[in-house]
Protein backbone atom coordinates (compact mmCIF):
# COMPACT_ATOMS: atom_id res chain seq x y z
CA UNK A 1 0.00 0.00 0.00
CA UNK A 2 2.11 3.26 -1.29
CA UNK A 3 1.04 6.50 -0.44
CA UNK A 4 2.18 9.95 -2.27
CA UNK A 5 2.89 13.22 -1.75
CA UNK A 6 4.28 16.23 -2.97
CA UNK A 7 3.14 15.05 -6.61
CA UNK A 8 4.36 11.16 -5.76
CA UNK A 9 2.68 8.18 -7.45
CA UNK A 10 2.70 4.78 -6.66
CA UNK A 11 0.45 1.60 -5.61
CA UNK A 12 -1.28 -0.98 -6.58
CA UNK A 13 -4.00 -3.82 -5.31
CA UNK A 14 -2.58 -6.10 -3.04
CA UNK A 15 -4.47 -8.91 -0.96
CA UNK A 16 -7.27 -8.07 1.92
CA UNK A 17 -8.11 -8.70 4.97
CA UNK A 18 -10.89 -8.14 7.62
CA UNK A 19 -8.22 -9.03 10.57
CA UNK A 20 -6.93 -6.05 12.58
CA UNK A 21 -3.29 -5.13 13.44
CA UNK A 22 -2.13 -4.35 16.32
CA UNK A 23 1.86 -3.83 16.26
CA UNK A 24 4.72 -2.26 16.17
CA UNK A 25 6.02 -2.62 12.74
CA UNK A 26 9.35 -1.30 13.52
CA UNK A 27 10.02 -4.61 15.99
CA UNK A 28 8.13 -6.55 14.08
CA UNK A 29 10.69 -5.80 10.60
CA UNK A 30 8.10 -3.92 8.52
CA UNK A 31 7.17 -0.28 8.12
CA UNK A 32 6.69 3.49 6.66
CA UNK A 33 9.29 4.11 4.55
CA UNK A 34 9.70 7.67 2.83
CA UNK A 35 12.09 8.36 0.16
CA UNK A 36 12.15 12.63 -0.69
CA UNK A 37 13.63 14.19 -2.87
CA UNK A 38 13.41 18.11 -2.10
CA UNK A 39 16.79 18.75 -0.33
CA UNK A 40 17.96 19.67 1.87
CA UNK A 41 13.99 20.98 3.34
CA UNK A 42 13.15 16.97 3.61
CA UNK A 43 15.58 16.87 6.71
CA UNK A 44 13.67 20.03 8.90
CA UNK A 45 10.26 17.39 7.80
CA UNK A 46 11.50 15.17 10.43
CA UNK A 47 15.67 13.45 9.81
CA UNK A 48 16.43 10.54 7.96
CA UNK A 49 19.25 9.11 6.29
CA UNK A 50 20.78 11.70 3.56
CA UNK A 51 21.71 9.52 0.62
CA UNK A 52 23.36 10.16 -3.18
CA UNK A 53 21.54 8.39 -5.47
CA UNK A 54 23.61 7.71 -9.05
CA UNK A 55 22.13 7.13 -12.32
CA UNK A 56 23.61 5.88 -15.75
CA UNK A 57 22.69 9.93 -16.90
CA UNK A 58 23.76 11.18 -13.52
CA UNK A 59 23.20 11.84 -10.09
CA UNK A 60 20.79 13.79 -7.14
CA UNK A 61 20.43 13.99 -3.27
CA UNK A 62 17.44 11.69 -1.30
CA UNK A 63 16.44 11.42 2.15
CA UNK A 64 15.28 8.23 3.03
CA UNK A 65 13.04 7.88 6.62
CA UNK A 66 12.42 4.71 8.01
CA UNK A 67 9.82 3.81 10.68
CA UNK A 68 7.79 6.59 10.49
CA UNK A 69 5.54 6.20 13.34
CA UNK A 70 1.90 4.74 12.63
CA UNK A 71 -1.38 4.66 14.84
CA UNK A 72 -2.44 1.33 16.55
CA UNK A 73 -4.63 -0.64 15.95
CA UNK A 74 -4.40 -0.57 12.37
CA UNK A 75 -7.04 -2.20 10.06
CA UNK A 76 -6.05 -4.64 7.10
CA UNK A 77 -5.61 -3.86 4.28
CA UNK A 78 -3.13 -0.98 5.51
CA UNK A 79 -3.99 2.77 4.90
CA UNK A 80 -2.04 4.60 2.63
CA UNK A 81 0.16 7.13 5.00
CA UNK A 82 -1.48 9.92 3.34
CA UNK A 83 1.10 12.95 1.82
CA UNK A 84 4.57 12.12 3.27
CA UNK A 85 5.96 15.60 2.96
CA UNK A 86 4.44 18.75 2.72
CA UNK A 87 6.72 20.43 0.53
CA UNK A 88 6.29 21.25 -3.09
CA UNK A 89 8.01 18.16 -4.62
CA UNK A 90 11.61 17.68 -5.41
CA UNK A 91 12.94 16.69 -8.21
CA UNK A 92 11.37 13.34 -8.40
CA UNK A 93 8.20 13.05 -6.37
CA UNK A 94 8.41 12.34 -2.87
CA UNK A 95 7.37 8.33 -2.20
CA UNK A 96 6.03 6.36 0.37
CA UNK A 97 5.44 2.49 0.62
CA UNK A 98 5.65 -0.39 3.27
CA UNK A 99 8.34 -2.60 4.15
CA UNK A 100 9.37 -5.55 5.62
CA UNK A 101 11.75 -8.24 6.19
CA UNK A 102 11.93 -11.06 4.00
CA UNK A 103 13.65 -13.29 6.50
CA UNK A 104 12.19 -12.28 9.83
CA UNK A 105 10.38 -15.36 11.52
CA UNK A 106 7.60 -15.68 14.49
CA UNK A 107 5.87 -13.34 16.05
CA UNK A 108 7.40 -10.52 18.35
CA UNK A 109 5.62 -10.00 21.46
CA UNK A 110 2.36 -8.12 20.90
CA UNK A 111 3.27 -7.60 17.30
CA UNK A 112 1.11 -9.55 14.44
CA UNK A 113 2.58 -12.00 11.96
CA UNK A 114 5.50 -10.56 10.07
CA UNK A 115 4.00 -12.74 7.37
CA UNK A 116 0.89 -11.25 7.13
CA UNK A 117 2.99 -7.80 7.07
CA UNK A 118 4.77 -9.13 4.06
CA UNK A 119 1.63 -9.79 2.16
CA UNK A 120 0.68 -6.27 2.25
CA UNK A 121 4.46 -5.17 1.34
CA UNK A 122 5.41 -2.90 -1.56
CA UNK A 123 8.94 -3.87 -0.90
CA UNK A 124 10.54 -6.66 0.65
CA UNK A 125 13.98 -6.44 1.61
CA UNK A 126 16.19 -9.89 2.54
CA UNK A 127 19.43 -9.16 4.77
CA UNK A 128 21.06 -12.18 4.34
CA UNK A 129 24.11 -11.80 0.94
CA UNK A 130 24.21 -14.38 -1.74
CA UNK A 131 26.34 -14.85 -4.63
CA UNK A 132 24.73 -13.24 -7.66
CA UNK A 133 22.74 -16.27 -9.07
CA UNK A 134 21.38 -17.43 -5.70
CA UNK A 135 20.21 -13.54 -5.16
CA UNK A 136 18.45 -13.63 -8.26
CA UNK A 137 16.51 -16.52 -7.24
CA UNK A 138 15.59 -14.88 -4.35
CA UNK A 139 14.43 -12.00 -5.66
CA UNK A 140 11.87 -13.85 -8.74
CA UNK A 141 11.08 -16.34 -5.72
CA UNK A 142 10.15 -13.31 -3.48
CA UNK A 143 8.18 -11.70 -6.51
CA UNK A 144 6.49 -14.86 -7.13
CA UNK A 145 5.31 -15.18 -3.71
CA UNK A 146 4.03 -11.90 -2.78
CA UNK A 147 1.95 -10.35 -5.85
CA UNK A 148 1.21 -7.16 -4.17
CA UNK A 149 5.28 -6.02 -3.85
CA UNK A 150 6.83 -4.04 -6.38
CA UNK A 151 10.24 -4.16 -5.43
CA UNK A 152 12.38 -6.74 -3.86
CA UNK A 153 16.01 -6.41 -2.84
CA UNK A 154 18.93 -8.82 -2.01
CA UNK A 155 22.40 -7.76 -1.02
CA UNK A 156 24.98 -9.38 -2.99
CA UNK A 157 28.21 -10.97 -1.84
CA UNK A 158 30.45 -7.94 -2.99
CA UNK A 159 29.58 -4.46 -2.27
CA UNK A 160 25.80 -4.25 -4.30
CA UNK A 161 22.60 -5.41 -4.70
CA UNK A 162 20.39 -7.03 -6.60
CA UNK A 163 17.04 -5.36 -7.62
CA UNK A 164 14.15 -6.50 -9.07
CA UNK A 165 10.95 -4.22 -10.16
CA UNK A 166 7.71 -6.21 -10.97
CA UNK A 167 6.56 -5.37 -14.39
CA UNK A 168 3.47 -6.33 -16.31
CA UNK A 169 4.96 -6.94 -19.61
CA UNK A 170 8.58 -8.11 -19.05
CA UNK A 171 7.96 -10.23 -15.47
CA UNK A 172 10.90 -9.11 -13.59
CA UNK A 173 13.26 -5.96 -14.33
CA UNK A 174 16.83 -6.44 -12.94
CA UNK A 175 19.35 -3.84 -11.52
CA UNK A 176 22.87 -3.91 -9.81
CA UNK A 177 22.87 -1.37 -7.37
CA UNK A 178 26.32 -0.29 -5.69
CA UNK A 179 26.07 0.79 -1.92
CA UNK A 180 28.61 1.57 0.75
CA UNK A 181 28.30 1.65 4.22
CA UNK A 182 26.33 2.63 6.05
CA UNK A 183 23.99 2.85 3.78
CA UNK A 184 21.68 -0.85 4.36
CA UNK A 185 19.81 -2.84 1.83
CA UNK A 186 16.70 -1.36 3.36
CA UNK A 187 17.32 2.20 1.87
CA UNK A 188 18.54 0.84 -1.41
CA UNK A 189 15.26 -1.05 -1.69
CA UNK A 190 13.12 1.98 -0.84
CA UNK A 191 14.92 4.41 -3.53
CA UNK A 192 14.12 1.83 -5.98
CA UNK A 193 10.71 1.87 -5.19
CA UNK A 194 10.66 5.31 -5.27
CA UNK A 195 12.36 5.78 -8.83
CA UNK A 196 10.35 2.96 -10.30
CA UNK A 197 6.88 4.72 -9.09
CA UNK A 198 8.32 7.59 -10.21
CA UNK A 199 8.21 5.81 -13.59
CA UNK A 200 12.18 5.20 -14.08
CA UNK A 201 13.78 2.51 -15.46
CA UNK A 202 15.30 -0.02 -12.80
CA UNK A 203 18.79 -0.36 -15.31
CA UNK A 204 19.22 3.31 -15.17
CA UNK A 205 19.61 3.28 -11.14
CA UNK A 206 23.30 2.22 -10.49
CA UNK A 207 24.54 3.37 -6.84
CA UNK A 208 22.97 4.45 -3.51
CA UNK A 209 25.51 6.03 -1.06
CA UNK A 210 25.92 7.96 1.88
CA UNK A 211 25.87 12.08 1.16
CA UNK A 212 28.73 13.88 1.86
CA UNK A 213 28.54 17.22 4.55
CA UNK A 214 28.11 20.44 2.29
């Protein structure tokens, strides 16, 4: 369930569900994310990790927030979080989306299912690296599984990841995306997300690192 703001796009259907939720996504490896791209104004909207994001054409400053808090009990399917910034947008829109851990198991202590938070997912994120073959399994396999996600990431064994961006004509659209630390999987996940509802092409995004200090 992606929300917009500050001209974003994004979404699409994903399975219901009449059960309620009562949890704290954070513990339970699921939540808000918000990627925004109007610089340096996103930070006074509330912190967040200040990222360079590199294209084949290029490259542009992103802050990327993570567990943005979220009212209890929630009702499933998830709300959209409404506008995530209330600036004029960037320049890409701002994006948010949900989400969670691909290899979290059980249930954390008064938190609900983490899978039943994957199933309502835009992006699914696995922490564990794999040589690049094995990481492109994952990825289709994680695809496969969860027909409401968009975007699923798994690190590599070098110094990337692997991306791949559901698409209704081609199946699965790959990228290699560089990182360094401490920049995690998670926020390499969640500026593909945001670039791909921003209607980019997953082969153009190459590199997500940590901004320098002006």
């Amino acid at each position: 369930m992606s929300g917009s703001g500050g001209g974003a796009t994004s979404g699409r259907g994903r399975p219901t569900s009449r059960s309620a939720l009562v949890a704290d996504l954070g513990a339970a490896g699921a939540g808000w994310c918000t990627v925004c791209f109007a610089v340096p104004g996103a930070v006074a909207d509330g912190g967040g990790q200040r990222v360079r994001v590199g294209w084949r054409a290029g490259s542009g400053p992103a802050v990327v927030r993570t567990d943005v808090p979220l009212p209890l009990p929630l009702p499933l399917p998830l709300p959209s979080p409404g506008d995530p910034c209330a600036h004029p947008p960037g320049w890409l829109p701002c994006d948010a989306h949900l989400w969670a851990d691909a290899d979290a198991r059980g249930t954390p202590e008064g938190a609900f299912p983490v899978a039943s938070l994957r199933e309502q997912a835009d992006v699914l994120v696995s922490r564990a690296p794999l040589p690049l073959p094995a990481a492109c399994r994952r990825v289709r396999d994680l695809l496969d599984g969860h027909p409401g996600c968009l975007v699923a990431v798994v690190p590599g064994a070098a110094t990337g990841c692997v991306v791949g961006v559901r698409n209704a004509v081609l199946g699965v659209r790959w990228a290699w995306v560089e990182k360094a630390e401490p920049v995690p999987p998670r926020v390499v996940a969640s500026v593909a997300h945001a670039w791909a509802a921003a209607g980019g092409a997953p082969g153009a995004l190459w590199g997500v690192t940590e901004a320098l200090p002006a």
